[in-house]
PDB file of N, CA and C in Angstrom:
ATOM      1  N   UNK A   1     -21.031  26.388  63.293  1.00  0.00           N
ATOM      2  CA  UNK A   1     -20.238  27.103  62.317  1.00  0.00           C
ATOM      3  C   UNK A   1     -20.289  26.295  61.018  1.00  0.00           C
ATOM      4  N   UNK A   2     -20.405  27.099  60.011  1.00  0.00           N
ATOM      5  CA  UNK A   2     -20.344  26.207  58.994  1.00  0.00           C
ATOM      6  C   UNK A   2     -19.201  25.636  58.188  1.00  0.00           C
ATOM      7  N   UNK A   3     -19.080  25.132  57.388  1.00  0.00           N
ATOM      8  CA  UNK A   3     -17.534  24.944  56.969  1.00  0.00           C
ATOM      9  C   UNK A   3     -17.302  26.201  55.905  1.00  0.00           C
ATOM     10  N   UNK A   4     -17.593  27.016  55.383  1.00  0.00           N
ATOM     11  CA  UNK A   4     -17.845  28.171  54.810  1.00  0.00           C
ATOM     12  C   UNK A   4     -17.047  28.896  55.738  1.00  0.00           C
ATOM     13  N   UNK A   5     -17.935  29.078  56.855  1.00  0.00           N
ATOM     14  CA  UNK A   5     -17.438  30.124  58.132  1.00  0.00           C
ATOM     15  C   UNK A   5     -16.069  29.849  58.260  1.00  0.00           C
ATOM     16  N   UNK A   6     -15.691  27.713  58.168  1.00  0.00           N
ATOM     17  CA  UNK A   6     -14.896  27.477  59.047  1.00  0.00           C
ATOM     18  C   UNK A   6     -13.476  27.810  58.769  1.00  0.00           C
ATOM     19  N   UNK A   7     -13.763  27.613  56.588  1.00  0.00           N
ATOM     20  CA  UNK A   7     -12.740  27.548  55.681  1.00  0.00           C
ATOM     21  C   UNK A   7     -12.232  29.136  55.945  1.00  0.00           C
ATOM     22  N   UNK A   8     -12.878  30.143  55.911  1.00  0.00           N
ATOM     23  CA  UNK A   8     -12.885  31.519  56.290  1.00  0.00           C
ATOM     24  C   UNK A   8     -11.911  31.761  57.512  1.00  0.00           C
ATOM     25  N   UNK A   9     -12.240  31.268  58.397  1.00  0.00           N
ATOM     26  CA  UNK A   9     -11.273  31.788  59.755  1.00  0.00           C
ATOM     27  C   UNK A   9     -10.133  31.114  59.349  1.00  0.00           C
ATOM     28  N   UNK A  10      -9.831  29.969  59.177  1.00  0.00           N
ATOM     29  CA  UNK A  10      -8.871  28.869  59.158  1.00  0.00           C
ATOM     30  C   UNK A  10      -8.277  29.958  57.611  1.00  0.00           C
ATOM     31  N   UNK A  11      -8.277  30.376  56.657  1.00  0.00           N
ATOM     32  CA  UNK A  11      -7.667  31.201  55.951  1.00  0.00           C
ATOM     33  C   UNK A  11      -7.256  32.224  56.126  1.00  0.00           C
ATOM     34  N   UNK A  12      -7.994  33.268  57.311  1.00  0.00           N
ATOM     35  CA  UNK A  12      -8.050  34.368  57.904  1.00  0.00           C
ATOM     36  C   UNK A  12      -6.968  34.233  58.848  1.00  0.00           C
ATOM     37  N   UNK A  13      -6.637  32.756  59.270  1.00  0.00           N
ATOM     38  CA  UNK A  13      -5.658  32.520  60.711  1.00  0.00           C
ATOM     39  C   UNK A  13      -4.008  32.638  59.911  1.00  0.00           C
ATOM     40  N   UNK A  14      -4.019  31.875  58.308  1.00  0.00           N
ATOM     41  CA  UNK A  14      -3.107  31.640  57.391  1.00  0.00           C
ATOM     42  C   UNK A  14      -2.115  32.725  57.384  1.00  0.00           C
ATOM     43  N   UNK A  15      -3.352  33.408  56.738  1.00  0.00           N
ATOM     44  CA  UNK A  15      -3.133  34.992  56.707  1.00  0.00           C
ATOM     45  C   UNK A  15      -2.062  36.054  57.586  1.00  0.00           C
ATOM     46  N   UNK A  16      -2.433  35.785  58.966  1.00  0.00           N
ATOM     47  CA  UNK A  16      -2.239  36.339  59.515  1.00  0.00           C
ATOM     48  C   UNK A  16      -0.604  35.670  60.123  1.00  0.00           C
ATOM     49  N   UNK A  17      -0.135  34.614  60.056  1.00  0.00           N
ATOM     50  CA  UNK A  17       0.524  33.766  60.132  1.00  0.00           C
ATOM     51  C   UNK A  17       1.697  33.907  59.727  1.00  0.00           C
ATOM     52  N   UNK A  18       0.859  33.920  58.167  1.00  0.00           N
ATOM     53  CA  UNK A  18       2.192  34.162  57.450  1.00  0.00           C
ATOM     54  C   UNK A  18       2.644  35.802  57.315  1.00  0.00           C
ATOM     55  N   UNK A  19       1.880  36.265  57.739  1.00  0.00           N
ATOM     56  CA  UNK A  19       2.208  37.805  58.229  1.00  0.00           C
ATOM     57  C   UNK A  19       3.451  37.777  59.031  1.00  0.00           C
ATOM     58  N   UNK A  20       2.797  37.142  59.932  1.00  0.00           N
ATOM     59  CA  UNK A  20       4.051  36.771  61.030  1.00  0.00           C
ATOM     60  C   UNK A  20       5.320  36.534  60.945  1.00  0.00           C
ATOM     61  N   UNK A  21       5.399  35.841  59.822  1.00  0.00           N
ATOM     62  CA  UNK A  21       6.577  35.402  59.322  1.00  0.00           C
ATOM     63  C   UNK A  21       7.191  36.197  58.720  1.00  0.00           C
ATOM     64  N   UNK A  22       6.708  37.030  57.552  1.00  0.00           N
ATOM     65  CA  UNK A  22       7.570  37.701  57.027  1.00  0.00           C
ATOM     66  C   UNK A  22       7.970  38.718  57.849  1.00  0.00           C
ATOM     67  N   UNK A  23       7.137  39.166  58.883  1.00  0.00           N
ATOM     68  CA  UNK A  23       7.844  39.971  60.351  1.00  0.00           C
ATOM     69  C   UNK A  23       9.073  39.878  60.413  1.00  0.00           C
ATOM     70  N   UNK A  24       8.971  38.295  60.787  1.00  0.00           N
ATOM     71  CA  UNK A  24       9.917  38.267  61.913  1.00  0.00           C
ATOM     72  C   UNK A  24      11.405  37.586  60.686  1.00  0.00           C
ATOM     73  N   UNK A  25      11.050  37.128  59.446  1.00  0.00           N
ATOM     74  CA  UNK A  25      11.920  37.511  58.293  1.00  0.00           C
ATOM     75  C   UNK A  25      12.600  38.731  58.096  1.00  0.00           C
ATOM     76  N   UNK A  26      12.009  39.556  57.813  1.00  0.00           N
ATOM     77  CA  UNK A  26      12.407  41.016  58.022  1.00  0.00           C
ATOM     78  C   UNK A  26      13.701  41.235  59.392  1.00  0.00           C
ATOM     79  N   UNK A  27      12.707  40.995  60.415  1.00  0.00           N
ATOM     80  CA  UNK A  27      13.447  41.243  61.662  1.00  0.00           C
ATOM     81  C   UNK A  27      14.867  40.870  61.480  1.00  0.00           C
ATOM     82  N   UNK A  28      15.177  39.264  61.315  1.00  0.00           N
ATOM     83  CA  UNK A  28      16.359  38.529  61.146  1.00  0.00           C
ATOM     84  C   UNK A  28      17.584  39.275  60.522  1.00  0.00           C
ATOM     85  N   UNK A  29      16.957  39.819  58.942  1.00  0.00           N
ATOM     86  CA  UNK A  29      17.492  40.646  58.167  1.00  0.00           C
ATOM     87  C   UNK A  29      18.380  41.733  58.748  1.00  0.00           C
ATOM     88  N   UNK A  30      17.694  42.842  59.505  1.00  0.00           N
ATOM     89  CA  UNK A  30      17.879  43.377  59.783  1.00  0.00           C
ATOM     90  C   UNK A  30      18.699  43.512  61.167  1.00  0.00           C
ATOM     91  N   UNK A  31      18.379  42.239  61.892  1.00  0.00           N
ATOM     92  CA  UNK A  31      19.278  41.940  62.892  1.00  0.00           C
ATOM     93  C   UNK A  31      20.901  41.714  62.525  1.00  0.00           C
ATOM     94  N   UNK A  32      20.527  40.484  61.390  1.00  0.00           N
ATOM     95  CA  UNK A  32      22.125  40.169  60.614  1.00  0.00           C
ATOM     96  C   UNK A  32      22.959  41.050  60.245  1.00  0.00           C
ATOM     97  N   UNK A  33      22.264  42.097  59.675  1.00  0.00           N
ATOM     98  CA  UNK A  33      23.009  43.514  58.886  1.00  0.00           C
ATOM     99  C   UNK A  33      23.308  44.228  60.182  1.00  0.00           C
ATOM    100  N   UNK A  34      22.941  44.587  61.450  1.00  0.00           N
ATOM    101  CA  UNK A  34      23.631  45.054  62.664  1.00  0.00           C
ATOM    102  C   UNK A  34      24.283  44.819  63.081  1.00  0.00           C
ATOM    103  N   UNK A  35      24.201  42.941  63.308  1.00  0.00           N
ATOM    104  CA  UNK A  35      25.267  42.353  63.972  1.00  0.00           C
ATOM    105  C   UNK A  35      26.657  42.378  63.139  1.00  0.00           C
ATOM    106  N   UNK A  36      26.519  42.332  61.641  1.00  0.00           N
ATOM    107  CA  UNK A  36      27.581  42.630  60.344  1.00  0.00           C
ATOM    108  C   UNK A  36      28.240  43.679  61.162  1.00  0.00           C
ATOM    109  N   UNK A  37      27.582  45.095  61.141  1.00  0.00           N
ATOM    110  CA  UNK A  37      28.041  46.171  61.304  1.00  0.00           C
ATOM    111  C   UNK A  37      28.796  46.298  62.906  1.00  0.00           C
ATOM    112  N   UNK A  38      28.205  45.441  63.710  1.00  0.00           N
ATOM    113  CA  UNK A  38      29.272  45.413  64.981  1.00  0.00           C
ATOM    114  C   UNK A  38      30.095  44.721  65.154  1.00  0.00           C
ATOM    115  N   UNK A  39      30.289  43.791  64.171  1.00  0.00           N
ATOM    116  CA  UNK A  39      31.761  42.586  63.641  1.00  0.00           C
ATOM    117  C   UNK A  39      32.285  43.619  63.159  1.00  0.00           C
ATOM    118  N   UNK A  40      32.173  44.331  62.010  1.00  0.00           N
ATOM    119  CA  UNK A  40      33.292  45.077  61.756  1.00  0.00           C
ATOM    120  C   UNK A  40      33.304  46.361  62.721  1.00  0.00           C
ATOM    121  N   UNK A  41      32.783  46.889  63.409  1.00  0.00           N
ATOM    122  CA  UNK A  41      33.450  48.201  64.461  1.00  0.00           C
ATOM    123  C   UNK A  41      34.329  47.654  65.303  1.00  0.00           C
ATOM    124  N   UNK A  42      33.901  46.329  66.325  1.00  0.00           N
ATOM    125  CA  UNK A  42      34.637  45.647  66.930  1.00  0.00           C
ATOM    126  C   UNK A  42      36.112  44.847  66.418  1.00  0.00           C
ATOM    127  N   UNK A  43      36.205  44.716  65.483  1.00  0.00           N
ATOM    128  CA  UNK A  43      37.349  44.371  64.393  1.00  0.00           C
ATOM    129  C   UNK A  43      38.601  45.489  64.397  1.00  0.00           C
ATOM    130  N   UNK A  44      37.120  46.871  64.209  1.00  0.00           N
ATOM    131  CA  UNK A  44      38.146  48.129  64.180  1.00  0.00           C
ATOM    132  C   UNK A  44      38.753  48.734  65.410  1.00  0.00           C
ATOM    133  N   UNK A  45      37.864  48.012  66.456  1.00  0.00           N
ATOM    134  CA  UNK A  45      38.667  48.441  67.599  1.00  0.00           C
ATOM    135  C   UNK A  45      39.485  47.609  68.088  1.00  0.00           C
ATOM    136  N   UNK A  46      39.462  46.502  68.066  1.00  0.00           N
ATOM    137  CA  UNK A  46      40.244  45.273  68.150  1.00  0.00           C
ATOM    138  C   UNK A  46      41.898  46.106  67.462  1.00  0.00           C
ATOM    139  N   UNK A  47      41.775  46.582  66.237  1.00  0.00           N
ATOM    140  CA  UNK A  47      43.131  46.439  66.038  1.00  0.00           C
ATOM    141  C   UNK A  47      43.258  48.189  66.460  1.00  0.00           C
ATOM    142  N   UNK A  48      42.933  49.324  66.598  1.00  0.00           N
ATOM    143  CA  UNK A  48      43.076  50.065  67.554  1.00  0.00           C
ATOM    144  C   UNK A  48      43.744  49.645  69.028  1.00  0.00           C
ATOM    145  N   UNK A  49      43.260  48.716  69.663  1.00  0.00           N
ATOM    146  CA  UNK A  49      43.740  48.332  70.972  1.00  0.00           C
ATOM    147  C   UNK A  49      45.108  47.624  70.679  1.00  0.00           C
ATOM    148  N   UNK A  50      45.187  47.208  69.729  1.00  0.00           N
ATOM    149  CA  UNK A  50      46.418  46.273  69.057  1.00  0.00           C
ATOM    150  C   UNK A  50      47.620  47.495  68.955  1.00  0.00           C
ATOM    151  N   UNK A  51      47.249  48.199  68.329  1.00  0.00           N
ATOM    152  CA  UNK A  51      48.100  49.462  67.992  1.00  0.00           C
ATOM    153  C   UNK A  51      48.585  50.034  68.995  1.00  0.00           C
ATOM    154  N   UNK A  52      47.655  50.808  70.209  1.00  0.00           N
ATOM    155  CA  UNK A  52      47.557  50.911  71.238  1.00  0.00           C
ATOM    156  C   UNK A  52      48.584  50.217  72.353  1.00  0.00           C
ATOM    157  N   UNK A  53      48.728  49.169  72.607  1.00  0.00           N
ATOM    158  CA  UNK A  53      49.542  48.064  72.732  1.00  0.00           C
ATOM    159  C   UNK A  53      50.844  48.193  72.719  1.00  0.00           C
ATOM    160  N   UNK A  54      51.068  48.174  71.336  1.00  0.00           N
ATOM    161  CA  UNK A  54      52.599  48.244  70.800  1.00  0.00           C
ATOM    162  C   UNK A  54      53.108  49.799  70.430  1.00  0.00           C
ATOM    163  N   UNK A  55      52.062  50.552  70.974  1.00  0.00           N
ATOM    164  CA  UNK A  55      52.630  52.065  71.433  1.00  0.00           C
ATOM    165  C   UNK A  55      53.115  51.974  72.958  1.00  0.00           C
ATOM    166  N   UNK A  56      52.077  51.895  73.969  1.00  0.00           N
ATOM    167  CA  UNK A  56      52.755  51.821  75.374  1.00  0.00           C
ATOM    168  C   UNK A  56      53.711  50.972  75.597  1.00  0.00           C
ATOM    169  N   UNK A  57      53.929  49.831  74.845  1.00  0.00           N
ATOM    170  CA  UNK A  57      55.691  48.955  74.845  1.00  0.00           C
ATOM    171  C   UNK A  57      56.615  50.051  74.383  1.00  0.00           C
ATOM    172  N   UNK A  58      56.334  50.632  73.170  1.00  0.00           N
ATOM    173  CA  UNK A  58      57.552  51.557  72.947  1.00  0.00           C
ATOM    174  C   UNK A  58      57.586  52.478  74.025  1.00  0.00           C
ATOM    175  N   UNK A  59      56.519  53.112  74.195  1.00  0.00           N
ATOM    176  CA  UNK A  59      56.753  54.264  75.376  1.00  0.00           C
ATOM    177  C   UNK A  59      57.522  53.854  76.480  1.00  0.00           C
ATOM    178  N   UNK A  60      57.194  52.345  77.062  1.00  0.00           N
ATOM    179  CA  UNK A  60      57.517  51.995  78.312  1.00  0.00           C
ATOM    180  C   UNK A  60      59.076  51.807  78.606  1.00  0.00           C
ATOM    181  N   UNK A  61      59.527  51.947  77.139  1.00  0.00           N
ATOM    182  CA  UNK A  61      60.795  51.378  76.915  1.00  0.00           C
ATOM    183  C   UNK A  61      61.708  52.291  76.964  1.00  0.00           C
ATOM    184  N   UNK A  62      60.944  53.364  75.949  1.00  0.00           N
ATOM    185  CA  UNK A  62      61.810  54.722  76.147  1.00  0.00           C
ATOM    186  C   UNK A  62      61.825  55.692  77.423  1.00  0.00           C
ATOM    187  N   UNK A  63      60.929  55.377  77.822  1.00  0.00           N
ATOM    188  CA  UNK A  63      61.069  56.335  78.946  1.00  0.00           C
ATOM    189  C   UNK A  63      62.232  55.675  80.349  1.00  0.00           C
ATOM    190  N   UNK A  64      62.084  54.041  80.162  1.00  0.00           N
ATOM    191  CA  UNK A  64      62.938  52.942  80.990  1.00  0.00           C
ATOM    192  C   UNK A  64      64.137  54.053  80.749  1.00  0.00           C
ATOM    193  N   UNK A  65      64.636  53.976  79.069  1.00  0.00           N
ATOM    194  CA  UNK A  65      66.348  54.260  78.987  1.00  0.00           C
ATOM    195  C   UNK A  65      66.374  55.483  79.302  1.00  0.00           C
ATOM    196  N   UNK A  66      65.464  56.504  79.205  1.00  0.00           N
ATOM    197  CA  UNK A  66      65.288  58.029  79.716  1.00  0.00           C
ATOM    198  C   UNK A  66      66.221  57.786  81.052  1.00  0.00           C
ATOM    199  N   UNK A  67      64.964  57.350  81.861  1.00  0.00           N
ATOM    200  CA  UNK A  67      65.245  56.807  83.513  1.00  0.00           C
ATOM    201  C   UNK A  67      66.468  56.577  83.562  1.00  0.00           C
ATOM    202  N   UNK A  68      67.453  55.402  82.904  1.00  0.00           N
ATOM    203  CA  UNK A  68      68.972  54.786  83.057  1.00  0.00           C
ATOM    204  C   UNK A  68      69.785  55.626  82.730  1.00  0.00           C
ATOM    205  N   UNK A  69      69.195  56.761  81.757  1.00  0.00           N
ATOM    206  CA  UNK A  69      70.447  57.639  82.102  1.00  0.00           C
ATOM    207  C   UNK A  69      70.725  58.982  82.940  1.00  0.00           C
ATOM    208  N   UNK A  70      69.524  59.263  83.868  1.00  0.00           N
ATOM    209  CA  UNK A  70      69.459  59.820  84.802  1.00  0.00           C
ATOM    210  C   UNK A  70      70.926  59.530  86.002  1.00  0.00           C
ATOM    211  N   UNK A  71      71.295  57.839  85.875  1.00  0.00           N
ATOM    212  CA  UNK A  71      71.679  57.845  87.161  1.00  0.00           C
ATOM    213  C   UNK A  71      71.373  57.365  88.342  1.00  0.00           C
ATOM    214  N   UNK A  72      72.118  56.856  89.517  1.00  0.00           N
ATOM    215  CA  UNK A  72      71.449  57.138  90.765  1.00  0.00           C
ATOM    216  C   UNK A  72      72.240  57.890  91.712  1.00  0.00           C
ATOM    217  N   UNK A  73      71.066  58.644  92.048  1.00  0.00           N
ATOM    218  CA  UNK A  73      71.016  59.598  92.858  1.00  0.00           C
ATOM    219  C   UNK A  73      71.600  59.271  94.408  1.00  0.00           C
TER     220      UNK A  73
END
């Protein structure tokens, strides 16, 4: 091989390399901006379940004094 040939592949390999990279640059990007977007859904359900929460305490409560003034039977 000549060094002609050799400088050729060995630039051709560069090439392709740094192809690679900006791939998998890209990729990252686009990973980060998903994972962004499931920090905040999970955030939003987080305080949904929060809410959630301090509804079935009230419920549990009112329906308790419902119950106490029923009586026993």
């Amino acid at each position: 091989m000549t060094t002609k040939d050799h400088l050729a592949r060995h630039d051709s390999q560069v090439a392709r390399l740094e192809q690679a990279m900006t791939a998998l640059a890209e990729a990252q990007v686009k990973t980060q901006e998903a994972q962004g977007k499931t920090d905040r859904e999970m955030a939003k359900l987080a305080r949904a379940m929060t809410a959630l929460a301090e509804s079935q305490v009230t419920l549990s409560r009112q329906w308790q004094a419902y119950l106490n003034t029923l009586g026993k039977n």
